[in-house]
N, C-alpha and C. Protein backbone atom coordinates (compact mmCIF):
# COMPACT_ATOMS: atom_id res chain seq x y z
N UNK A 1 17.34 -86.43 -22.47
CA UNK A 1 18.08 -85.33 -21.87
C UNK A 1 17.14 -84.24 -21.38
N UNK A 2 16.06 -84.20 -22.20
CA UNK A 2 15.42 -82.88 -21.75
C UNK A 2 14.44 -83.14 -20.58
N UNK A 3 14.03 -84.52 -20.56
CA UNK A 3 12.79 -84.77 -18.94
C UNK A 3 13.98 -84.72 -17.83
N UNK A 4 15.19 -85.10 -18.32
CA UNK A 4 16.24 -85.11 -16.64
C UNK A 4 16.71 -83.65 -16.68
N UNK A 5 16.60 -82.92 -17.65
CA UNK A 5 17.06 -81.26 -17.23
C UNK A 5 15.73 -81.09 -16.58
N UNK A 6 14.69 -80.97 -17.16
CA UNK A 6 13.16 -80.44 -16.65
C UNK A 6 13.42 -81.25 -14.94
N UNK A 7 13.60 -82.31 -15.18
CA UNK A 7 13.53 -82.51 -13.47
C UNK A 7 14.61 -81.73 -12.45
N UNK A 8 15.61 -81.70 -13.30
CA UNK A 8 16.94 -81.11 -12.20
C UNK A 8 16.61 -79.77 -12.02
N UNK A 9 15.96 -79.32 -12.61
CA UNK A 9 15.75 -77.72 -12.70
C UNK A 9 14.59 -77.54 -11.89
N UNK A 10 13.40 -78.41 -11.80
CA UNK A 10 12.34 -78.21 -11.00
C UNK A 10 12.85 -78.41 -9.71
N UNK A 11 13.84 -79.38 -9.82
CA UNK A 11 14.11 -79.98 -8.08
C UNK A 11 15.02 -78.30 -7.41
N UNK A 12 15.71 -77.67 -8.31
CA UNK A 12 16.27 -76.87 -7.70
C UNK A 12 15.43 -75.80 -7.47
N UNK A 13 14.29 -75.35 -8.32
CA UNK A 13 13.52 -74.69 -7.80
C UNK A 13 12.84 -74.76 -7.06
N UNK A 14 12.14 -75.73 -6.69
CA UNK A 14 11.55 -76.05 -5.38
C UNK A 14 12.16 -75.82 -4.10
N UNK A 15 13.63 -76.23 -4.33
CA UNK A 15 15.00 -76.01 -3.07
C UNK A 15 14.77 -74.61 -2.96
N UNK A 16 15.14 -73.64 -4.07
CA UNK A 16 15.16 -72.25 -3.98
C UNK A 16 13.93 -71.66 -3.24
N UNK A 17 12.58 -71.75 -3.63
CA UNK A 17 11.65 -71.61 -3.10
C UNK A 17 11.11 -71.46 -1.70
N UNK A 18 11.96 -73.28 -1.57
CA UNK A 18 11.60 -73.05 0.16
C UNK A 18 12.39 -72.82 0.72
N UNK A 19 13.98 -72.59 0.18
CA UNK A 19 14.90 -71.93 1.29
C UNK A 19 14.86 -70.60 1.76
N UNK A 20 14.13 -69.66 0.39
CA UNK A 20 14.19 -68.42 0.52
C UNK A 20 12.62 -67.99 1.12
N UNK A 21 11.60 -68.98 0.89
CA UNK A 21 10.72 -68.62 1.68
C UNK A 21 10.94 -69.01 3.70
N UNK A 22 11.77 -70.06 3.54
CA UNK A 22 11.65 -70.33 5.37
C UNK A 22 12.62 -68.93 5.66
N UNK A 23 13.37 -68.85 4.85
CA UNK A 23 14.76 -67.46 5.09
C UNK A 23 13.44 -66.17 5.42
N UNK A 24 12.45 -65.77 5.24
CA UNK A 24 11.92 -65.01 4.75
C UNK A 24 10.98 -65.22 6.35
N UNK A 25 10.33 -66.08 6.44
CA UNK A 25 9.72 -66.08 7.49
C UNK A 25 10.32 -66.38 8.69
N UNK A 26 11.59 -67.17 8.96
CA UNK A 26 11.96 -67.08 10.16
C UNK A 26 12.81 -65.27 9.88
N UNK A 27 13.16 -64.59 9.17
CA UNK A 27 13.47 -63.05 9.77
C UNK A 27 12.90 -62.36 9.78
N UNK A 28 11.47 -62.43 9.40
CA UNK A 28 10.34 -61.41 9.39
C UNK A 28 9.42 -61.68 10.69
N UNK A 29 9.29 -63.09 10.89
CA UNK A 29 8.18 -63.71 12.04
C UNK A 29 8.97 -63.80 13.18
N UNK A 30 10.40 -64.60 13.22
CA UNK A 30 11.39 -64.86 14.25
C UNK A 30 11.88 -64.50 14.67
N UNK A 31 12.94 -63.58 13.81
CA UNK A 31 13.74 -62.36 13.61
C UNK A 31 14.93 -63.37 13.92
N UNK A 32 14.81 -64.44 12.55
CA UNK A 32 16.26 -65.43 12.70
C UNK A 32 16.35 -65.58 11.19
N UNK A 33 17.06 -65.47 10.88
CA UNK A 33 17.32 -66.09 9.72
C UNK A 33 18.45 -66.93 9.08
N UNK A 34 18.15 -67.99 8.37
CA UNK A 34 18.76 -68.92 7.86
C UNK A 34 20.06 -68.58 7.23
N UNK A 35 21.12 -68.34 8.01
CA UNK A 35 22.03 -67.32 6.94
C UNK A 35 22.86 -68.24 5.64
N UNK A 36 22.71 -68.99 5.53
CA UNK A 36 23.36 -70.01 4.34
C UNK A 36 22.29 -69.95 3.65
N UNK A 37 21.21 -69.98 3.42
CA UNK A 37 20.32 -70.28 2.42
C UNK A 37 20.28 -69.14 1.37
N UNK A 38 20.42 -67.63 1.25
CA UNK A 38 20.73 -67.00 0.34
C UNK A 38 21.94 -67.44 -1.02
N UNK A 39 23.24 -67.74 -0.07
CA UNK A 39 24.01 -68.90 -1.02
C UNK A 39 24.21 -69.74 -1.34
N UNK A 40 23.13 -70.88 -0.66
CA UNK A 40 22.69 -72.03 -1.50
C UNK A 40 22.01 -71.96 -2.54
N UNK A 41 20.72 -70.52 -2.33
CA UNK A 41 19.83 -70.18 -3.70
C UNK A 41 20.62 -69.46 -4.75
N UNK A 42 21.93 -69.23 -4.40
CA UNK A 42 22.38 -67.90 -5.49
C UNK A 42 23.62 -69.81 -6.27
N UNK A 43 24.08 -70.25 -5.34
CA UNK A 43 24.50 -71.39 -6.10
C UNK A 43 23.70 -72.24 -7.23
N UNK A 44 22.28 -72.44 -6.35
CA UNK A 44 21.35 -73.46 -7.66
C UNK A 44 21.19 -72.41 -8.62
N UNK A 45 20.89 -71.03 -8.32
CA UNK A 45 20.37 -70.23 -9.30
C UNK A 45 21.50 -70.16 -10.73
N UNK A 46 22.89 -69.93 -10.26
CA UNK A 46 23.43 -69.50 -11.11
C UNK A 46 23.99 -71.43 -12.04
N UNK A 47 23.95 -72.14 -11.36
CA UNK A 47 23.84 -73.70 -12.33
C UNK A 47 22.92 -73.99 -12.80
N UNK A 48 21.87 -73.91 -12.38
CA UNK A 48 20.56 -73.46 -13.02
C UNK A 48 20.56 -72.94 -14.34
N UNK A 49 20.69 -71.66 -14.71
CA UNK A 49 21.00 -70.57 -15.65
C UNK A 49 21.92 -71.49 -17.12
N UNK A 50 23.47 -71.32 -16.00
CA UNK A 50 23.90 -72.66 -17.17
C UNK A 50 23.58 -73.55 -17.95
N UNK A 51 23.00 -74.59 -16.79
CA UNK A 51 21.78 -75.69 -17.50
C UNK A 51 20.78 -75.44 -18.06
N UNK A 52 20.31 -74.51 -18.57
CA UNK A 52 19.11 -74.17 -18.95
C UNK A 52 19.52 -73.58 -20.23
N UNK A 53 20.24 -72.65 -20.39
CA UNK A 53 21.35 -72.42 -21.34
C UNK A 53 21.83 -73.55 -22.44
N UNK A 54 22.51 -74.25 -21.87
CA UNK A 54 23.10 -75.01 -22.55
C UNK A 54 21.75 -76.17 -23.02
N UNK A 55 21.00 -76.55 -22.48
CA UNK A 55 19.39 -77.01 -23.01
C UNK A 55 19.32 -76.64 -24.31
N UNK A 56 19.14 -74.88 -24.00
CA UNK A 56 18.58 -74.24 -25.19
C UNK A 56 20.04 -74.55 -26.46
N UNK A 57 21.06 -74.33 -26.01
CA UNK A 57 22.24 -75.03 -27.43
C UNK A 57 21.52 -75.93 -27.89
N UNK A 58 21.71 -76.42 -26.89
CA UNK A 58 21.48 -78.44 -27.67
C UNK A 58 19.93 -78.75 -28.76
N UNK A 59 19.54 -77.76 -28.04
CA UNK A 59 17.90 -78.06 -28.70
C UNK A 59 17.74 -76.84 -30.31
N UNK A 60 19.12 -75.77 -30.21
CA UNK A 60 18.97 -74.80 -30.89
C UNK A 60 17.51 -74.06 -30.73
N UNK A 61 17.47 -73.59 -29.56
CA UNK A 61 16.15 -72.88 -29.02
C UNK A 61 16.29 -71.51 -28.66
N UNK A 62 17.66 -71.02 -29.60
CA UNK A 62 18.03 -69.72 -28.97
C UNK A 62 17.51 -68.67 -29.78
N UNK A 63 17.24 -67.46 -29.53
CA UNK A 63 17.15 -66.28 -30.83
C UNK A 63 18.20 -66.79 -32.10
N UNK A 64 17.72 -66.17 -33.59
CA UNK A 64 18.72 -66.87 -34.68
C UNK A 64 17.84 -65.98 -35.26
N UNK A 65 18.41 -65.73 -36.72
CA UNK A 65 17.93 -65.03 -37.81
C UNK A 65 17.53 -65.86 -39.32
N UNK A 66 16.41 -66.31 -38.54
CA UNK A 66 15.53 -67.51 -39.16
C UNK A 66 15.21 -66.81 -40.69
N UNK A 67 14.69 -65.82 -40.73
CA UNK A 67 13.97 -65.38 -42.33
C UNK A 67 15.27 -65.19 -43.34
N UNK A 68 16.74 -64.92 -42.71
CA UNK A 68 17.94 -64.74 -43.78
C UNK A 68 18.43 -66.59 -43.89
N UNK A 69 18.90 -66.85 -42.59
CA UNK A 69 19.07 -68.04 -42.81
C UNK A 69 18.88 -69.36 -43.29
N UNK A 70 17.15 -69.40 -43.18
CA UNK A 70 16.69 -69.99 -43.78
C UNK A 70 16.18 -69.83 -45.34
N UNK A 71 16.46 -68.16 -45.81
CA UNK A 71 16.15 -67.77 -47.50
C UNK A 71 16.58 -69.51 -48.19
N UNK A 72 18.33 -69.85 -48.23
CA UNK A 72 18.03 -71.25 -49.06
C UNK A 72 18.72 -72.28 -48.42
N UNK A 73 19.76 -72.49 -48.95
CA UNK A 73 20.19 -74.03 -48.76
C UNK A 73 21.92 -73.30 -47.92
N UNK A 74 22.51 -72.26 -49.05
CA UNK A 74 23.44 -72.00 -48.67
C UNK A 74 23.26 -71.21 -47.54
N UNK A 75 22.27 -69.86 -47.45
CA UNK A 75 22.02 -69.40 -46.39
C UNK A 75 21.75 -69.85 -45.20
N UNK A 76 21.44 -71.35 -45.16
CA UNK A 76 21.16 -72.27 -43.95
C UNK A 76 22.51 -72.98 -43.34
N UNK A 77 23.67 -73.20 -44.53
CA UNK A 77 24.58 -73.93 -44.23
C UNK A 77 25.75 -73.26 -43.80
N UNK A 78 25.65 -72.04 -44.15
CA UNK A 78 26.39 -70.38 -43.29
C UNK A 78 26.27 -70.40 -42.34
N UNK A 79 25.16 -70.20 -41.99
CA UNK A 79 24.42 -69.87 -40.80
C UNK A 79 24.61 -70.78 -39.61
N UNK A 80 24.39 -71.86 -40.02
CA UNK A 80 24.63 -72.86 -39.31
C UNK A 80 26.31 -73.50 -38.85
N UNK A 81 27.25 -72.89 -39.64
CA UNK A 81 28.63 -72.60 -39.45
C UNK A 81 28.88 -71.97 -38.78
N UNK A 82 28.66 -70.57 -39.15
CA UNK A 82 29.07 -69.49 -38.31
C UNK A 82 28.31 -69.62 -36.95
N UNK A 83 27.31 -69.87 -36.73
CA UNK A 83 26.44 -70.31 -35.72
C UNK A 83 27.20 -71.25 -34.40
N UNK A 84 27.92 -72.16 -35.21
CA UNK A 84 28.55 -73.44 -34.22
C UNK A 84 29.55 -72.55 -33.69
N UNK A 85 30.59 -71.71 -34.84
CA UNK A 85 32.06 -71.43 -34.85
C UNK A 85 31.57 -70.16 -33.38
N UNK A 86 30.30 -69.25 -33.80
CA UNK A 86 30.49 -68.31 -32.82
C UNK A 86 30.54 -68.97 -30.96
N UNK A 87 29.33 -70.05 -31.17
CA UNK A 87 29.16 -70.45 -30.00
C UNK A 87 30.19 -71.21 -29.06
N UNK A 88 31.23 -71.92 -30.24
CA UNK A 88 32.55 -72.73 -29.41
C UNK A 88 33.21 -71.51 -29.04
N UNK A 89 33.44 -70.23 -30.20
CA UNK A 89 34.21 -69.30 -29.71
C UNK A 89 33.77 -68.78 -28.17
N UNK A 90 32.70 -68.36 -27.69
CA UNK A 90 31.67 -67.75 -26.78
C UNK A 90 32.15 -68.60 -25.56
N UNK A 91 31.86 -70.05 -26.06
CA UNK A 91 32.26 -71.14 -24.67
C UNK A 91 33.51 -71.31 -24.74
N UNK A 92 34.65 -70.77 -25.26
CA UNK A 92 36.02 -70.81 -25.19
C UNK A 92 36.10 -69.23 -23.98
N UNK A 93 35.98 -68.32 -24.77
CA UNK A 93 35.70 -67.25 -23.67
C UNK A 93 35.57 -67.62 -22.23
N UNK A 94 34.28 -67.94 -21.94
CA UNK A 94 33.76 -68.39 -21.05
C UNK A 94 34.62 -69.30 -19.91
N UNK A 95 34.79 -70.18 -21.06
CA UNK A 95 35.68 -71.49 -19.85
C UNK A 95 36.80 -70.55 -19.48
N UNK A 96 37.51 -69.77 -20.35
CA UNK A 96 38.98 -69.46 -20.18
C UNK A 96 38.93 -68.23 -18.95
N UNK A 97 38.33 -67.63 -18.93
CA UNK A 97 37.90 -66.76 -18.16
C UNK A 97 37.25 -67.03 -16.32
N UNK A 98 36.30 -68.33 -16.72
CA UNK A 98 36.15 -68.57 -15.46
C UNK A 98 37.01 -69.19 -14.86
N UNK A 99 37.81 -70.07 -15.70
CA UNK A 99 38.81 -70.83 -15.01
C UNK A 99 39.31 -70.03 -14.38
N UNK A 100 40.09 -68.69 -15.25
CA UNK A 100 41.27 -67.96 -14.59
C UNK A 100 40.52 -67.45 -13.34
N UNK A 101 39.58 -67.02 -13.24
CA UNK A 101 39.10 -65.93 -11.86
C UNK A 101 38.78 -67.38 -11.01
N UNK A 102 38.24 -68.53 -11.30
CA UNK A 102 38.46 -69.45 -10.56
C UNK A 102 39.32 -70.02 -9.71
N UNK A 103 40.51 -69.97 -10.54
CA UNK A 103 42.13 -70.36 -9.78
C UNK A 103 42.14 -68.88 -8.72
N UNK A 104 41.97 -68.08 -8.98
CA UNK A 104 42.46 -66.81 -8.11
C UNK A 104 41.82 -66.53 -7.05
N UNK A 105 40.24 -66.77 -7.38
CA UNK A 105 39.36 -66.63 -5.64
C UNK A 105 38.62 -67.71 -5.57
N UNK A 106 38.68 -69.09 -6.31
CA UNK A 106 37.81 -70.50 -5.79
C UNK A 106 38.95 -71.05 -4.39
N UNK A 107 39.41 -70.51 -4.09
CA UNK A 107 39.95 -71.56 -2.90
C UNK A 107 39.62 -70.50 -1.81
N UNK A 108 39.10 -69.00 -1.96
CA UNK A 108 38.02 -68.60 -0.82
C UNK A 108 37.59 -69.03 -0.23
N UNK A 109 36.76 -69.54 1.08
CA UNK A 109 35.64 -69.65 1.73
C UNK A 109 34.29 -68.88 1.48
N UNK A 110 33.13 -69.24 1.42
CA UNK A 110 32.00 -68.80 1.32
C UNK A 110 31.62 -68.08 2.75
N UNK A 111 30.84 -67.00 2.52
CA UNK A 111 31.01 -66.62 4.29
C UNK A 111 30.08 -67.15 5.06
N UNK A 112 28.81 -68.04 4.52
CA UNK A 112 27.34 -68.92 5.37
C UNK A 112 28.08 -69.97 5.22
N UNK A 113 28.22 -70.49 3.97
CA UNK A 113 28.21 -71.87 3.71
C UNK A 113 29.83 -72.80 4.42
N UNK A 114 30.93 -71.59 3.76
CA UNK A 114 32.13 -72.06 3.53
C UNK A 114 32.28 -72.79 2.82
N UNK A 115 31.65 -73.13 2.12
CA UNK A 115 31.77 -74.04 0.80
C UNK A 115 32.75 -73.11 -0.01
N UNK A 116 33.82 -73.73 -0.73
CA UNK A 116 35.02 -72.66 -1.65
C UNK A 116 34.33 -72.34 -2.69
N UNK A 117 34.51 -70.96 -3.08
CA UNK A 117 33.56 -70.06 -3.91
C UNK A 117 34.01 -70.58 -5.25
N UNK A 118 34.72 -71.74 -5.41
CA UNK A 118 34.91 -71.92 -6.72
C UNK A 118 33.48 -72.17 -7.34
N UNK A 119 32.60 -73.37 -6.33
CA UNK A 119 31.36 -73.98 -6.37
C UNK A 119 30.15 -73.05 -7.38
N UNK A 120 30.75 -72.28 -6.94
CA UNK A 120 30.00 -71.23 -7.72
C UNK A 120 30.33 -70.53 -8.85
N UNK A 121 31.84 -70.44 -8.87
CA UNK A 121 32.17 -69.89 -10.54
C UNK A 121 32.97 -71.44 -11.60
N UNK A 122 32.78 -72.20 -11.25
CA UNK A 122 33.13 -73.29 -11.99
C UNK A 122 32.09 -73.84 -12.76
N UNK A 123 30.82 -73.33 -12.27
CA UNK A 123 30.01 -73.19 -13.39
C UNK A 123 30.11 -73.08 -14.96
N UNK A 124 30.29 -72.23 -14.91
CA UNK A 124 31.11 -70.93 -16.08
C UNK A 124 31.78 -71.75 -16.98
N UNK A 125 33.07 -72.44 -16.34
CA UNK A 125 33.58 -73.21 -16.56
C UNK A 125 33.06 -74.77 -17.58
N UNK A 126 32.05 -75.24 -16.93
CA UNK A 126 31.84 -76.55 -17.18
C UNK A 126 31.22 -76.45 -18.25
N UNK A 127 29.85 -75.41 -18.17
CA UNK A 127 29.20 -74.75 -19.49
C UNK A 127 30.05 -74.63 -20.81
N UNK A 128 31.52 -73.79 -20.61
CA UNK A 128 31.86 -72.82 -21.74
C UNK A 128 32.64 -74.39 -22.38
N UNK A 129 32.81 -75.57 -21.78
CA UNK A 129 33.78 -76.76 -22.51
C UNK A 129 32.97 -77.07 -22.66
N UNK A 130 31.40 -77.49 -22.44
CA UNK A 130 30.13 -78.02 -23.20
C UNK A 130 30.11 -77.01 -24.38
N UNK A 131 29.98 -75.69 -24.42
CA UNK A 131 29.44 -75.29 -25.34
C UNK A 131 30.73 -75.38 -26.63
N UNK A 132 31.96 -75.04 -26.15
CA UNK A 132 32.78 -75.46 -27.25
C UNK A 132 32.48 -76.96 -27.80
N UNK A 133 32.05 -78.16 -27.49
CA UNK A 133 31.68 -79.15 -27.66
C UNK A 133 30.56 -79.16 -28.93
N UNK A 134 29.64 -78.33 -28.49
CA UNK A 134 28.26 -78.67 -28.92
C UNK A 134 28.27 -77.64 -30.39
N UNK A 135 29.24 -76.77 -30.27
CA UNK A 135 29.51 -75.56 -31.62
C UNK A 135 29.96 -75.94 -32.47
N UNK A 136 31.07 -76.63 -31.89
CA UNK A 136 31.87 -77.05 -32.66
C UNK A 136 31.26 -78.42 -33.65
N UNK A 137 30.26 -79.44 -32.61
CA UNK A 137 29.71 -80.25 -33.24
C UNK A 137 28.34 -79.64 -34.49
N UNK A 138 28.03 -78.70 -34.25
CA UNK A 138 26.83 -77.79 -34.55
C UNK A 138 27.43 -77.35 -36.00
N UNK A 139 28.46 -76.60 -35.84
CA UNK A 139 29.22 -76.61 -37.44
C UNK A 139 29.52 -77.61 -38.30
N UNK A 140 30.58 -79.00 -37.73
CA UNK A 140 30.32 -79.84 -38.35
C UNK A 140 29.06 -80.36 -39.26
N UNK A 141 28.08 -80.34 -38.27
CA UNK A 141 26.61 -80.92 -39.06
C UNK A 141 26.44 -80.04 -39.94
N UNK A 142 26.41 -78.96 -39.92
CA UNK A 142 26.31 -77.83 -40.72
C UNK A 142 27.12 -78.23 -42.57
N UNK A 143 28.52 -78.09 -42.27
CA UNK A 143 29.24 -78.73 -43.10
C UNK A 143 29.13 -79.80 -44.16
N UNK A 144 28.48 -80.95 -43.26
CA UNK A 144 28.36 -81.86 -44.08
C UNK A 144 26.68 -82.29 -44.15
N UNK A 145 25.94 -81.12 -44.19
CA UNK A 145 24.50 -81.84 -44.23
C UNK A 145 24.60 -81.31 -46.31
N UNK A 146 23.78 -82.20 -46.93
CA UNK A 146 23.68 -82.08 -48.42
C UNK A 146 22.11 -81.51 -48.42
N UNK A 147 22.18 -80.67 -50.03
CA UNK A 147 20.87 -80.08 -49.96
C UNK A 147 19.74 -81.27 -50.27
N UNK A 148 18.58 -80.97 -49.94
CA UNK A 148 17.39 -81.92 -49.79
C UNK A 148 17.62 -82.61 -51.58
N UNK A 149 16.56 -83.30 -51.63
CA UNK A 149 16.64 -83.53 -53.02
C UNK A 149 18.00 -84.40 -53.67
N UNK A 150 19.25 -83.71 -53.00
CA UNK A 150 20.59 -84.85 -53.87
C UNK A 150 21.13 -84.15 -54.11
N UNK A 151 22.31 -83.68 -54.55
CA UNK A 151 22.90 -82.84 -55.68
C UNK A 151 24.05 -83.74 -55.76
C-alpha cells in the first residue's frame, strides 16, 4: 500500500508542478495562460492531502501522546480505543458533511474545467468512510490485543 501511495502522490506532483509551472510561463513570457490548470492542481492537491492523510491512519503516523499512552498496558489499550473511537467519529463528521455540501453544489460546473465541483469535494467524502473504517478497526485491535507475557 505504501510504494502505490508514494507513487500516486509523486505522479500527482509532478502533474502539479508542470501544470503550474507551464501556467506560470506561458502568462508571464506569453501573456496566455492555461486557465484549467490552476483547478486541475487545486483538484490533485486537495486528493492528495486526503491520501496522504489517510496513509498516515493506516500506518498510525499521526501526532499521539506516546509518553502517557504508552506508561503501561492499560494506558496503551485506552489509548488505542479512544484513539480508533475519536478517528471513526472525525471520519463520520467528515463524510456527513461533505456529502451534504456535496449534494447542494457538486452538480455545479467548474468554471476552466467544467468538470462538476463535486470532483473536488467528494474527496472529503471518500476519506471520512475510510477513516470510519480504519477507527473503528483501530479500536477493535485495541480491544482485543492481550498484555505481552499472557495473563
Amino acid at each position: 500500500m505504501s510504494k502505490i501511495t508514494r507513487i500516486i502522490l509523486s505522479i500527482m506532483g509532478v502533474i502539479m508542478v508542470c501544470l503550474l509551472t507551464l501556467d506560470g510561463f506561458g502568462r508571464y513570457l506569453l501573456g496566455k495562460s492555461i486557465v484549467w490548470a490552476e483547478e486541475v492542481t487545486r483538484i490533485l492537491f486537495v486528493w492528495g492531502c486526503f491520501i496522504s492523510i489517510t496513509e498516515a491512519f493506516i500506518k498510525k503516523a499521526h501526532i499521539g501522546f506516546d509518553a502517557l499512552a504508552n506508561k503501561n498496558f492499560v494506558t496503551k489499550k485506552v489509548s488505542g480505543i479512544l484513539n480508533g473511537i475519536c478517528l471513526a467519529v472525525v471520519g463520520a463528521v467528515v463524510m456527513y458533511f461533505g456529502w451534504s455540501f456535496s449534494k447542494q453544489v457538486g452538480k455545479f460546473p467548474m468554471p476552466a474545467t467544467g468538470l462538476p465541483i463535486y470532483v473536488l469535494y467528494i474527496a472529503g467524502v471518500a476519506a471520512g468512510t475510510i477513516w470510519i473504517g480504519i477507527g473503528l478497526y483501530q479500536s477493535y485491535k485495541a480491544m482485543i490485543t492481550k498484555p505481552e507475557g499472557g495473563i
